[in-house]
C-alpha atoms as a PDB file:
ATOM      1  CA  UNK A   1     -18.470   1.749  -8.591  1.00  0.00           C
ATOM      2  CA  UNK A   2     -18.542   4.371 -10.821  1.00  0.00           C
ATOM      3  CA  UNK A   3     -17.543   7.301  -8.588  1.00  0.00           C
ATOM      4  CA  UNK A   4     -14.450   5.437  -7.953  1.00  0.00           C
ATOM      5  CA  UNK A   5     -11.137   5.225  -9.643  1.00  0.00           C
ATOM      6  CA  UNK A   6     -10.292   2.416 -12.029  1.00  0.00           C
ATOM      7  CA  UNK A   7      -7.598   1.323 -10.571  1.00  0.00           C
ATOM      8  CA  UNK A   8      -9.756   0.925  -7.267  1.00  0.00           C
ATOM      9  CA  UNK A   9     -12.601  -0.968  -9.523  1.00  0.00           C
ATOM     10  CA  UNK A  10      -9.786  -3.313 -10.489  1.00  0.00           C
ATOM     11  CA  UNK A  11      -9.157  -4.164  -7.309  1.00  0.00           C
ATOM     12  CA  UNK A  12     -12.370  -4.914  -6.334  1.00  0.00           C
ATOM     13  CA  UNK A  13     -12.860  -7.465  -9.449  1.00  0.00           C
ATOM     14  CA  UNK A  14      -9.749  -9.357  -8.155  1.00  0.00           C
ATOM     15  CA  UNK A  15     -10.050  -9.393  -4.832  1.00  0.00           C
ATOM     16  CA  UNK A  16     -11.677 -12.880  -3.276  1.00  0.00           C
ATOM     17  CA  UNK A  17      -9.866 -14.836  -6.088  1.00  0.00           C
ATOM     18  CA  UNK A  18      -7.146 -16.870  -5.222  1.00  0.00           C
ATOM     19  CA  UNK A  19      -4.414 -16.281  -7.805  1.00  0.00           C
ATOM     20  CA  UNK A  20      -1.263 -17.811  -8.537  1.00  0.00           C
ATOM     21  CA  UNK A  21       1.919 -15.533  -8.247  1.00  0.00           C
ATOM     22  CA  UNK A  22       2.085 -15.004 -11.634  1.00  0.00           C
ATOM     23  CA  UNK A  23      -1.450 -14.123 -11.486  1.00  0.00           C
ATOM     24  CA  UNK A  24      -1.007 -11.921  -8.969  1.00  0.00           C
ATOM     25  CA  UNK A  25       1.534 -10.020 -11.269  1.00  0.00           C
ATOM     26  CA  UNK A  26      -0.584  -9.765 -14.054  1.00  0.00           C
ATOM     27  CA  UNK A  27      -2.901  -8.397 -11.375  1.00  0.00           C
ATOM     28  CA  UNK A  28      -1.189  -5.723 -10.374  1.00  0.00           C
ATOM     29  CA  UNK A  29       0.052  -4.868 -14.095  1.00  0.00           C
ATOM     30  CA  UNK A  30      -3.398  -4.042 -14.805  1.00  0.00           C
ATOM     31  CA  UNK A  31      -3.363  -2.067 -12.016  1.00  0.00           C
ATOM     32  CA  UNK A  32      -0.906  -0.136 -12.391  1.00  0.00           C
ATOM     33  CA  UNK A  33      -1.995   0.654 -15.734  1.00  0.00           C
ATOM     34  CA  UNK A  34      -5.942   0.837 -15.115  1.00  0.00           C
ATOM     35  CA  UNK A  35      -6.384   3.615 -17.484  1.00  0.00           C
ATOM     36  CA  UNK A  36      -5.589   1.335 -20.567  1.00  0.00           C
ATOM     37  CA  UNK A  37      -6.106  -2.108 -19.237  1.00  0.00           C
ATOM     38  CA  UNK A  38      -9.481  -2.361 -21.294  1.00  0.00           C
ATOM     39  CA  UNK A  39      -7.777  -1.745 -24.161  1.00  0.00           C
ATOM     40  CA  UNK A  40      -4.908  -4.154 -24.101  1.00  0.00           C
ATOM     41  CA  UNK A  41      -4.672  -7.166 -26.005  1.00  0.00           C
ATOM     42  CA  UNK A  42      -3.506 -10.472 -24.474  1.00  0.00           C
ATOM     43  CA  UNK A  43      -0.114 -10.182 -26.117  1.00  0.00           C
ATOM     44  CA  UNK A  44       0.476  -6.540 -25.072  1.00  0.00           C
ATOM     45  CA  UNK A  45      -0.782  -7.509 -21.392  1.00  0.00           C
ATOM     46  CA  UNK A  46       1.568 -10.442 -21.318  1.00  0.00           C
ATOM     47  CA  UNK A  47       4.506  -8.550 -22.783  1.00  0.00           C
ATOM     48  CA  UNK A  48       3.860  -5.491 -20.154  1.00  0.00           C
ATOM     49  CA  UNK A  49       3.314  -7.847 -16.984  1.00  0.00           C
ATOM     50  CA  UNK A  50       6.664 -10.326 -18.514  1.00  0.00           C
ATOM     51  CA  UNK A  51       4.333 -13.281 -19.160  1.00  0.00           C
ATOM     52  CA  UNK A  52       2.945 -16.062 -21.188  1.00  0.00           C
ATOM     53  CA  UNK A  53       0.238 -15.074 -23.443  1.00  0.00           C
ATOM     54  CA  UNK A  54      -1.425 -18.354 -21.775  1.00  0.00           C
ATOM     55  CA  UNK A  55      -1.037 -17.092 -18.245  1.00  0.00           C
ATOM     56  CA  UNK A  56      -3.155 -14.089 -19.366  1.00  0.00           C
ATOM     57  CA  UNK A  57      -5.837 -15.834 -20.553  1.00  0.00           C
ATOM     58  CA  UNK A  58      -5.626 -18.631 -17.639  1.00  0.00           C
ATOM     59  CA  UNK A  59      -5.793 -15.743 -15.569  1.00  0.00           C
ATOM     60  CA  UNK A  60      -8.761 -14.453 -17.180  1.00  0.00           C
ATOM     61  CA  UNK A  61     -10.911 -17.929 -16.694  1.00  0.00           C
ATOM     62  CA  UNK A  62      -9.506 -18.153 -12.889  1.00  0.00           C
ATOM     63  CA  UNK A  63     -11.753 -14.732 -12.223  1.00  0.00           C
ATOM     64  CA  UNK A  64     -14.298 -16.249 -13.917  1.00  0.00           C
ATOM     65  CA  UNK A  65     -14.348 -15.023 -17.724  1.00  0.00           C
ATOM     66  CA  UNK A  66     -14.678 -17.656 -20.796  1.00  0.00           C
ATOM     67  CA  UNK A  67     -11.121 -16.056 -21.881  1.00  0.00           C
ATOM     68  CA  UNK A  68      -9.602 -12.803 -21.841  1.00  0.00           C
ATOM     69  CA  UNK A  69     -11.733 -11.419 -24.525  1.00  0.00           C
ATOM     70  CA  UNK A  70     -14.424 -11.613 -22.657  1.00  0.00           C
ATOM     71  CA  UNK A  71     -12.462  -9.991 -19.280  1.00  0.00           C
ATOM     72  CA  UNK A  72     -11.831  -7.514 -21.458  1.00  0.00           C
ATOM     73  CA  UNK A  73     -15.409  -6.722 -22.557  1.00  0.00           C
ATOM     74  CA  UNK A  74     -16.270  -6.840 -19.079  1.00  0.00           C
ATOM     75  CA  UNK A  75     -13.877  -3.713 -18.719  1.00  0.00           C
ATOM     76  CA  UNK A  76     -14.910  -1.764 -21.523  1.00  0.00           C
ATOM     77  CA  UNK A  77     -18.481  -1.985 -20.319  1.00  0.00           C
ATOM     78  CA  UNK A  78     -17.633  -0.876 -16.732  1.00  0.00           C
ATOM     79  CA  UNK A  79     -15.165   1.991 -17.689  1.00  0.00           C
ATOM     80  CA  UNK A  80     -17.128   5.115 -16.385  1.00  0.00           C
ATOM     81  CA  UNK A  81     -18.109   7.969 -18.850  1.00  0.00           C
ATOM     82  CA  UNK A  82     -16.530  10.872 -18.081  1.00  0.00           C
ATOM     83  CA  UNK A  83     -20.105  11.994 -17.386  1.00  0.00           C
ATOM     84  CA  UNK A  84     -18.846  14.959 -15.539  1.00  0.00           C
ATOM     85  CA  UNK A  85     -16.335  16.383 -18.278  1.00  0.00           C
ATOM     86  CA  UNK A  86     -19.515  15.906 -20.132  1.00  0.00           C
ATOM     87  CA  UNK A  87     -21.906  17.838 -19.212  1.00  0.00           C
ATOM     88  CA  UNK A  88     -20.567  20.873 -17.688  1.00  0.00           C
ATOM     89  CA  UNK A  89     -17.781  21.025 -20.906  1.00  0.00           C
ATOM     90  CA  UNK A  90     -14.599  21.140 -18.505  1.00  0.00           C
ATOM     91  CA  UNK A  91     -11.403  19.644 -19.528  1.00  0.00           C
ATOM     92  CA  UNK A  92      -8.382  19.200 -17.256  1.00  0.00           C
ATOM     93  CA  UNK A  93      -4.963  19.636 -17.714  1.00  0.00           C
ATOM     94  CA  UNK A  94      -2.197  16.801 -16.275  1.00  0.00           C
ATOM     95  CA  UNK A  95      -1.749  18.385 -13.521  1.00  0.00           C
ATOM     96  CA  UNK A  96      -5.466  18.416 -12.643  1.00  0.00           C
ATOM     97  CA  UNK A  97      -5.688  15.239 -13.593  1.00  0.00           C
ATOM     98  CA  UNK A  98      -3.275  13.696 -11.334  1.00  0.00           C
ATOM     99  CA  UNK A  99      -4.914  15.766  -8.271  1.00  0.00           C
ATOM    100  CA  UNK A 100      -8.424  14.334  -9.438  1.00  0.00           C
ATOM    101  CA  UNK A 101      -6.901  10.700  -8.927  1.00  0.00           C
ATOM    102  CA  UNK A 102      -5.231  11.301  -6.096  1.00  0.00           C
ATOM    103  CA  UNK A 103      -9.000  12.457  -4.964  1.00  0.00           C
ATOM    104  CA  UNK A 104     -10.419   9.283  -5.877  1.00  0.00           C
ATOM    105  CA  UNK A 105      -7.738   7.158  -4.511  1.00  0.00           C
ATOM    106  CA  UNK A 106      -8.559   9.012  -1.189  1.00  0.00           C
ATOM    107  CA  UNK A 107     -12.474   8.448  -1.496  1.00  0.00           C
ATOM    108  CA  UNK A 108     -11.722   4.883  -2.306  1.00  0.00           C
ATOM    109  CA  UNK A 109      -9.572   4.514   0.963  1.00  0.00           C
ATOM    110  CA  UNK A 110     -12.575   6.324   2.701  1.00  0.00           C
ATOM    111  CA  UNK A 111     -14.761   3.125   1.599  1.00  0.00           C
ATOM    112  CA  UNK A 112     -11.999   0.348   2.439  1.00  0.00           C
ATOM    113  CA  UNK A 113     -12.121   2.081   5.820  1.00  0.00           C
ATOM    114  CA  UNK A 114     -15.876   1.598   6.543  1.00  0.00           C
ATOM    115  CA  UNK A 115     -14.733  -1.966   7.986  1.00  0.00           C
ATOM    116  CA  UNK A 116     -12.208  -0.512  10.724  1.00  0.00           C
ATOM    117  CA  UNK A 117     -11.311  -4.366  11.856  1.00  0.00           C
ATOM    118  CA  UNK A 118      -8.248  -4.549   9.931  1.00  0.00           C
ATOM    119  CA  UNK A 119      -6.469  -1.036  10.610  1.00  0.00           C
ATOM    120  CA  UNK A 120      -7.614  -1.710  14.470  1.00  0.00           C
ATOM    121  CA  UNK A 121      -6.070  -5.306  14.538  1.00  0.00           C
ATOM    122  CA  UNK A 122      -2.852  -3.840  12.449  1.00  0.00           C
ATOM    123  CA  UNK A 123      -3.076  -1.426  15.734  1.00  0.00           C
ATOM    124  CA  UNK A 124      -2.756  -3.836  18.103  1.00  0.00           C
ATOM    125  CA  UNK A 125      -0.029  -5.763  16.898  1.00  0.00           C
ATOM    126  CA  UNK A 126       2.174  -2.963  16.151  1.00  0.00           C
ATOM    127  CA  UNK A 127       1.656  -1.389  19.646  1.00  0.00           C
ATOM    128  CA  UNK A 128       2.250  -4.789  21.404  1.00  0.00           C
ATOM    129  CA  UNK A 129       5.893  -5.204  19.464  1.00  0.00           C
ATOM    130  CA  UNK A 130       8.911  -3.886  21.719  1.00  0.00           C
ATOM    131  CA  UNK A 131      10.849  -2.949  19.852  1.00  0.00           C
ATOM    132  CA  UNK A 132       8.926  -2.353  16.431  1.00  0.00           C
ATOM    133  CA  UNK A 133      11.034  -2.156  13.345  1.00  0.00           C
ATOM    134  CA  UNK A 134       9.671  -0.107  10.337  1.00  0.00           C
ATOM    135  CA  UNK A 135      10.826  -1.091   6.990  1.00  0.00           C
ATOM    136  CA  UNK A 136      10.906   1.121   4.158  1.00  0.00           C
ATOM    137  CA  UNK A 137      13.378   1.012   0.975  1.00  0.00           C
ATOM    138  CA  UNK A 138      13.641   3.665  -2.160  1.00  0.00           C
ATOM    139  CA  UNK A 139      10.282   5.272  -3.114  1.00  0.00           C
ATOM    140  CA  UNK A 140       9.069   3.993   0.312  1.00  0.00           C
ATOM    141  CA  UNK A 141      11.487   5.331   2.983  1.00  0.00           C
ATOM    142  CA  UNK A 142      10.133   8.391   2.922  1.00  0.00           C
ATOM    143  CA  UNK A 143       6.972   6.684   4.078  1.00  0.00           C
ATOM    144  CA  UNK A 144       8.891   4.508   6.948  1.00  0.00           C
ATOM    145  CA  UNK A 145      10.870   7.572   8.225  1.00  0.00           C
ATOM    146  CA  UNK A 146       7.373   9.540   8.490  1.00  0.00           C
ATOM    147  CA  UNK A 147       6.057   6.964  10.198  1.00  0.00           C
ATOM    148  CA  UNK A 148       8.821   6.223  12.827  1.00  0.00           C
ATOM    149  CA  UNK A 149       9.113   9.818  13.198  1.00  0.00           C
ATOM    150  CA  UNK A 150       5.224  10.334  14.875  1.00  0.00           C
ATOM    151  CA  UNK A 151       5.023   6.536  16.481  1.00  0.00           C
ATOM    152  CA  UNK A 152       8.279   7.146  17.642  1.00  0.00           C
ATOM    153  CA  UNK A 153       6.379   9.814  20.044  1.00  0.00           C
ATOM    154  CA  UNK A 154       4.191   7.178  21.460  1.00  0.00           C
ATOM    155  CA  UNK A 155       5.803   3.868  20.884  1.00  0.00           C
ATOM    156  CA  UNK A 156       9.607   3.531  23.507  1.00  0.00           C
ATOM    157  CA  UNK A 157      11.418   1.592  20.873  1.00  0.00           C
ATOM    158  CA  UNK A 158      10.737   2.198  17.262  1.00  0.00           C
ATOM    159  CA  UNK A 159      13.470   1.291  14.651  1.00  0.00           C
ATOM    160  CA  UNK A 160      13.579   2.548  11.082  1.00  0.00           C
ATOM    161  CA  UNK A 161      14.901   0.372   7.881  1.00  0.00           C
ATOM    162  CA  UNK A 162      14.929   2.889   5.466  1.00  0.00           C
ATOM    163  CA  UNK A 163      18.359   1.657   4.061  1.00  0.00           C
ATOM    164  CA  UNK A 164      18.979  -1.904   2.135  1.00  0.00           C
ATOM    165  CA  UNK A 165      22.283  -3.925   1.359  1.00  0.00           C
ATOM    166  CA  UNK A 166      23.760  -7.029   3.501  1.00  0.00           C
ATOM    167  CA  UNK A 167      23.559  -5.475   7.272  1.00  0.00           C
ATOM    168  CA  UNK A 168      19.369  -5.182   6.660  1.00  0.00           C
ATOM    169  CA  UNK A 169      19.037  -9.002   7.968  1.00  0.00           C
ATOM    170  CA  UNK A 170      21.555  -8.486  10.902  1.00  0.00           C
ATOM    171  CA  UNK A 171      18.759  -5.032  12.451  1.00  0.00           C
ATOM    172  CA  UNK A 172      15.770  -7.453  11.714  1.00  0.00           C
ATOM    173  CA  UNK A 173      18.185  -9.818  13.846  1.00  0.00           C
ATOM    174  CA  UNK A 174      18.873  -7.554  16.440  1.00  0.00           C
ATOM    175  CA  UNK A 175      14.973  -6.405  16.677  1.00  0.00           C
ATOM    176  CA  UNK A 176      13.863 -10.141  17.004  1.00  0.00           C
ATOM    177  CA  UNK A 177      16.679 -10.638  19.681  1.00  0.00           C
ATOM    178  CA  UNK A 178      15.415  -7.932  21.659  1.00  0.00           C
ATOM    179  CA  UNK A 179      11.718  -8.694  21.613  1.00  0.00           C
ATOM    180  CA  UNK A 180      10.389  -7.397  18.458  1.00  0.00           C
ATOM    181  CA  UNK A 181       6.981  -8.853  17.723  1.00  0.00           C
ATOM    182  CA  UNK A 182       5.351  -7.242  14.546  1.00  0.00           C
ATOM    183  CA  UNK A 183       7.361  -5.325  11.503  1.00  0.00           C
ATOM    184  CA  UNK A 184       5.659  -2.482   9.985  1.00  0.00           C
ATOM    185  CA  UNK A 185       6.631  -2.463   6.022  1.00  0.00           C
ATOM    186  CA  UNK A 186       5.636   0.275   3.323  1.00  0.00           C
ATOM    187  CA  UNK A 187       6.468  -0.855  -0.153  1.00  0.00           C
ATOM    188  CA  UNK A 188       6.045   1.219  -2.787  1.00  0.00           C
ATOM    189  CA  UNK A 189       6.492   1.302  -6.672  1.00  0.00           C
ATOM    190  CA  UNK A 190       8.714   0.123  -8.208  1.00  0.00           C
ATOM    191  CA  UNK A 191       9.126  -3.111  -5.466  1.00  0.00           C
ATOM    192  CA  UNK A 192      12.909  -3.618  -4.303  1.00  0.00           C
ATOM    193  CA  UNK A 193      13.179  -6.827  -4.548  1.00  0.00           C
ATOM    194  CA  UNK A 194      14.935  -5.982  -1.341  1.00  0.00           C
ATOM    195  CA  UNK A 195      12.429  -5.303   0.317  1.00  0.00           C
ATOM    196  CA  UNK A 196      10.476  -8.713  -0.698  1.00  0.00           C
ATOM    197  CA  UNK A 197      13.314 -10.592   0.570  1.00  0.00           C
ATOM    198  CA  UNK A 198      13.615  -9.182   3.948  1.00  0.00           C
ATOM    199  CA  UNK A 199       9.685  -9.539   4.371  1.00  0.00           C
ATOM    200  CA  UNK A 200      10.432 -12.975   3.860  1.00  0.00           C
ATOM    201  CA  UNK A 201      13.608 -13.355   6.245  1.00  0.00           C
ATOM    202  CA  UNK A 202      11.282 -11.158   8.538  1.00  0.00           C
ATOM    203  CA  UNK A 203       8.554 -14.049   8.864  1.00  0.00           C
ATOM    204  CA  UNK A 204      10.971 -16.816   8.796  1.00  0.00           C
ATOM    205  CA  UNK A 205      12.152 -15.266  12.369  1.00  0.00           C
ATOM    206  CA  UNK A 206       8.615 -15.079  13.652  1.00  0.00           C
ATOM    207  CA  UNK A 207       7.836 -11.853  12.935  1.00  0.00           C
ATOM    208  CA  UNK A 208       4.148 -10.313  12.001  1.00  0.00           C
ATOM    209  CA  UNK A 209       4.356  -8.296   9.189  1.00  0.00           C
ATOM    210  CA  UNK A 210       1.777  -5.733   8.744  1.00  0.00           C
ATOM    211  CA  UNK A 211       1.748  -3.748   5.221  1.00  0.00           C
ATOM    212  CA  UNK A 212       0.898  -0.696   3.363  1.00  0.00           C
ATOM    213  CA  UNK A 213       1.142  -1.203  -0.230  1.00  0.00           C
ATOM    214  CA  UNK A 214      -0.021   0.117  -3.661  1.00  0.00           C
ATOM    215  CA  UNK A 215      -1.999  -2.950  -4.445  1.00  0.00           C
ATOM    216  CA  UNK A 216      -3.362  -6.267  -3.108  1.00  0.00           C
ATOM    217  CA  UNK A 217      -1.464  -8.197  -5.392  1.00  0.00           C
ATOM    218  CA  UNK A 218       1.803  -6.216  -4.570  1.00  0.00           C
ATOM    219  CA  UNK A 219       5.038  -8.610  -5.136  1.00  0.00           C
ATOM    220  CA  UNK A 220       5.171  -8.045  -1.241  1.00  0.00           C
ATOM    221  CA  UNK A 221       1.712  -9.704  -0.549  1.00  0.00           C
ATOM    222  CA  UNK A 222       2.690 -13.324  -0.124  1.00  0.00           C
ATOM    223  CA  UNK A 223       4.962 -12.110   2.664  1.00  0.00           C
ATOM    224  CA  UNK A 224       2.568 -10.134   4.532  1.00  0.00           C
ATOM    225  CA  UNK A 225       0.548 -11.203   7.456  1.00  0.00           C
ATOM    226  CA  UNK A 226      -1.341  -8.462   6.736  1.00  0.00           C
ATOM    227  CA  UNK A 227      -2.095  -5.995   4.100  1.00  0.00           C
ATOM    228  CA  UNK A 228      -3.369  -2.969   3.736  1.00  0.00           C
ATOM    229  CA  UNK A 229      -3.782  -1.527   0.107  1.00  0.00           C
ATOM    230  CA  UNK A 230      -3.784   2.000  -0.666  1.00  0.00           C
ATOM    231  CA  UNK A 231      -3.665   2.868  -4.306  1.00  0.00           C
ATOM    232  CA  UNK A 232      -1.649   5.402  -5.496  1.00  0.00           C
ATOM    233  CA  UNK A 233      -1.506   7.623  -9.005  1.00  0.00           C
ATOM    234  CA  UNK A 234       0.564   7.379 -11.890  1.00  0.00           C
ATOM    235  CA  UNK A 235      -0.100   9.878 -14.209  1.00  0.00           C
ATOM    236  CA  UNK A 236       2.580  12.155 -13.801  1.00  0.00           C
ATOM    237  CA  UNK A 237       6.482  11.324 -13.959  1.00  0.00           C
ATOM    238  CA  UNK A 238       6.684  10.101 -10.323  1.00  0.00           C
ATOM    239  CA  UNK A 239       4.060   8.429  -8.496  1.00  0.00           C
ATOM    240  CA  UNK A 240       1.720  10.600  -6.472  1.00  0.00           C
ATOM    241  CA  UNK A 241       1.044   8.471  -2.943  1.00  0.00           C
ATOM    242  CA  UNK A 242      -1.621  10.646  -0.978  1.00  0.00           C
ATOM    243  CA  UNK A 243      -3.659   7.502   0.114  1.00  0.00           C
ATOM    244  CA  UNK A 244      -0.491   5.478   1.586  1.00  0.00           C
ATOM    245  CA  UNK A 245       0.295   8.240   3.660  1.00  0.00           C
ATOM    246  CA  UNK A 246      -2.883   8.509   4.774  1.00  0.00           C
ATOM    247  CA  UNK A 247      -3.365   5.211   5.467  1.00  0.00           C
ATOM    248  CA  UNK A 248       0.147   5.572   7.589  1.00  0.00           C
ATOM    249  CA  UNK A 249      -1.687   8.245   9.369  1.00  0.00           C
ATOM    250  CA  UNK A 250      -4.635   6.395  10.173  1.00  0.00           C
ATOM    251  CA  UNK A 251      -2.047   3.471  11.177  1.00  0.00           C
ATOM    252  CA  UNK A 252      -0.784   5.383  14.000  1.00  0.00           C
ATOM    253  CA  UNK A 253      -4.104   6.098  15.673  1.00  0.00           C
ATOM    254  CA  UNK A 254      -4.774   2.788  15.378  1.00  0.00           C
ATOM    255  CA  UNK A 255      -1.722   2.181  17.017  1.00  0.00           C
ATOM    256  CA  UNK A 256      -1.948   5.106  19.866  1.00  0.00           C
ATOM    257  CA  UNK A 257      -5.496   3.424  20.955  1.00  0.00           C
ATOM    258  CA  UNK A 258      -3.622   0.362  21.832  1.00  0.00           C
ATOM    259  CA  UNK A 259      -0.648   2.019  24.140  1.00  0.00           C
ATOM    260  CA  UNK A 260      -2.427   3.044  27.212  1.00  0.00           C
ATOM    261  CA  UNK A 261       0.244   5.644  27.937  1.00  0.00           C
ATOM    262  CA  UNK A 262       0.332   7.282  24.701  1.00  0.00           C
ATOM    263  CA  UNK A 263      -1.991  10.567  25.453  1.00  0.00           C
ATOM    264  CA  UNK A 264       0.689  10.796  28.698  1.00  0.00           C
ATOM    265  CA  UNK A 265       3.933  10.826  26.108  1.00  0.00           C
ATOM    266  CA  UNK A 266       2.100  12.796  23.921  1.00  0.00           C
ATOM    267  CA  UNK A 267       1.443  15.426  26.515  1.00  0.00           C
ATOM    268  CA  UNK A 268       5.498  15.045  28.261  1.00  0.00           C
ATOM    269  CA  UNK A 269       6.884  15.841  24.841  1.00  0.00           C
ATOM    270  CA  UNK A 270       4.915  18.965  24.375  1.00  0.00           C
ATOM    271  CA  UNK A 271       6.307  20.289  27.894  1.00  0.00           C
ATOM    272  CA  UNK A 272      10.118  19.255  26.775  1.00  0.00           C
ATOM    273  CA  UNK A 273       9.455  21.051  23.700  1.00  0.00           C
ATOM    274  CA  UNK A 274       8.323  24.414  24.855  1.00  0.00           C
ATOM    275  CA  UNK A 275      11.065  24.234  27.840  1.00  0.00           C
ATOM    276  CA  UNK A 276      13.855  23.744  24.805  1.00  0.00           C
ATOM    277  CA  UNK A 277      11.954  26.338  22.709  1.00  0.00           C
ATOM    278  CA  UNK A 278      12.054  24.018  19.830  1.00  0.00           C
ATOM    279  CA  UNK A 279       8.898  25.401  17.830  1.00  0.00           C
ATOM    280  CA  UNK A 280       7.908  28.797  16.717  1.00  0.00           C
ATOM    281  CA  UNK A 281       4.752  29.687  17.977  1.00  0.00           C
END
């Protein structure tokens, strides 16, 4: 555990607990602020997360602490040593910093991604959904758009929601009319409530939702069939989201191994392309 980031050892100390929803939130406050989560006191925890001061420490004892002292012993005694730092004497700027989480975040997704059965499943049930809509809003439609852009490649019908407001129901409609099995959603920091609500509307019309998301106890977990975490780094003004993209990446393998005719599209739009000269060699 200790060559991974704290935000990542969070998630592994919450993960197999089944928490309430305002658990969950408290869950992924201290995840989102990792770095001083050891350090908080119940009040400060409760005010940042926009609880009870009870909730915090009933959320404590439901992962199995006497109280939220003790949880946050348990922290302080995991938190790594920057052993590193140590002994060779370097110090890192912000910037370095927020590349060096970024790193970890990525080694951390390496890990999640020894057990492939998820990402191949997520495969699978993206491929088989004609048409496939891909839902994305604020900080994570540049996600869906990069996403629709490559599957689109590979996949005949791929839709993109990258835009919210009262016609986002009537596309997830339309899809579901026309034969739309599976949504794809990426939900990013700081959650559209948007978003939440059309996962929701999405399932109530049958569909499978498959997502990428900062955290396991995202606000858009308890709408997702399934979810894929990929932690992402704070430290800098704007979030830094390396593994999500990734993990998009990774997605649409996953997703070419289950459409036998992907290699041929692949392969067809490479010959259009060079007849229309459309890259630069």
């Amino acid at each position: 555990m200790s060559g991974s980031s704290p935000a990542a050892r969070l998630q592994r100390l919450f993960e197999g607990h089944r928490l309430t929803p305002t658990q969950r939130r408290i869950a992924h406050c201290m995840v989102r602020r990792a770095a001083d989560a050891p350090f908080l006191s119940s009040v400060e925890l409760a005010e940042l997360a926009g609880v009870s001061q009870p909730s915090v420490t009933r959320f404590a004892v439901a992962l199995g602490f006497d109280g939220y002292p003790a949880l946050r012993r348990h922290l302080r005694e995991v938190a790594p040593a920057e052993a590193e730092q140590e002994e060779t004497g370097e110090t890192y700027n912000e910037y370095q910093q927020a590349v060096r989480a970024e790193i970890e975040n990525l080694q951390h997704l390496c890990d999640v991604l020894a057990d492939p059965a998820p990402v191949e499943r997520a495969g699978r049930l993206l491929a088989a959904s004609r048409p496939l809509p891909v839902l994305g809003l604020r900080a994570a439609s540049s996600q869906a758009r990069g996403f629709g852009y490559f599957a689109a490649k590979v996949h005949p019908d791929v839709r993109v929601l990258d835009e919210g407001g009262s016609m986002l129901a009537d596309r997830i409609d339309s899809a579901r009319r026309a034969g739309a099995t599976a949504l794809m959603c990426f939900a990013l920091p700081r959650h559209p409530k948007e978003s939440v609500d059309a996962l929701a509307y999405a399932r109530d019309q049958g569909l499978t939702v498959v997502t990428v998301a900062d955290s396991a106890f995202a606000p858009v977990a308890k709408h997702s069939d399934l979810l894929l975490p990929a932690a992402i780094g704070s430290g800098l003004s704007f979030d830094t989201v390396c593994a999500p993209m990734l993990l998009g990446r990774v997605l649409l393998e996953a997703m070419c191994d289950g459409l036998p005719d992907a290699q041929a599209r692949l392969e067809e739009f490479d010959v259009r392309a060079a007849a229309r000269g459309l890259f630069v060699e």
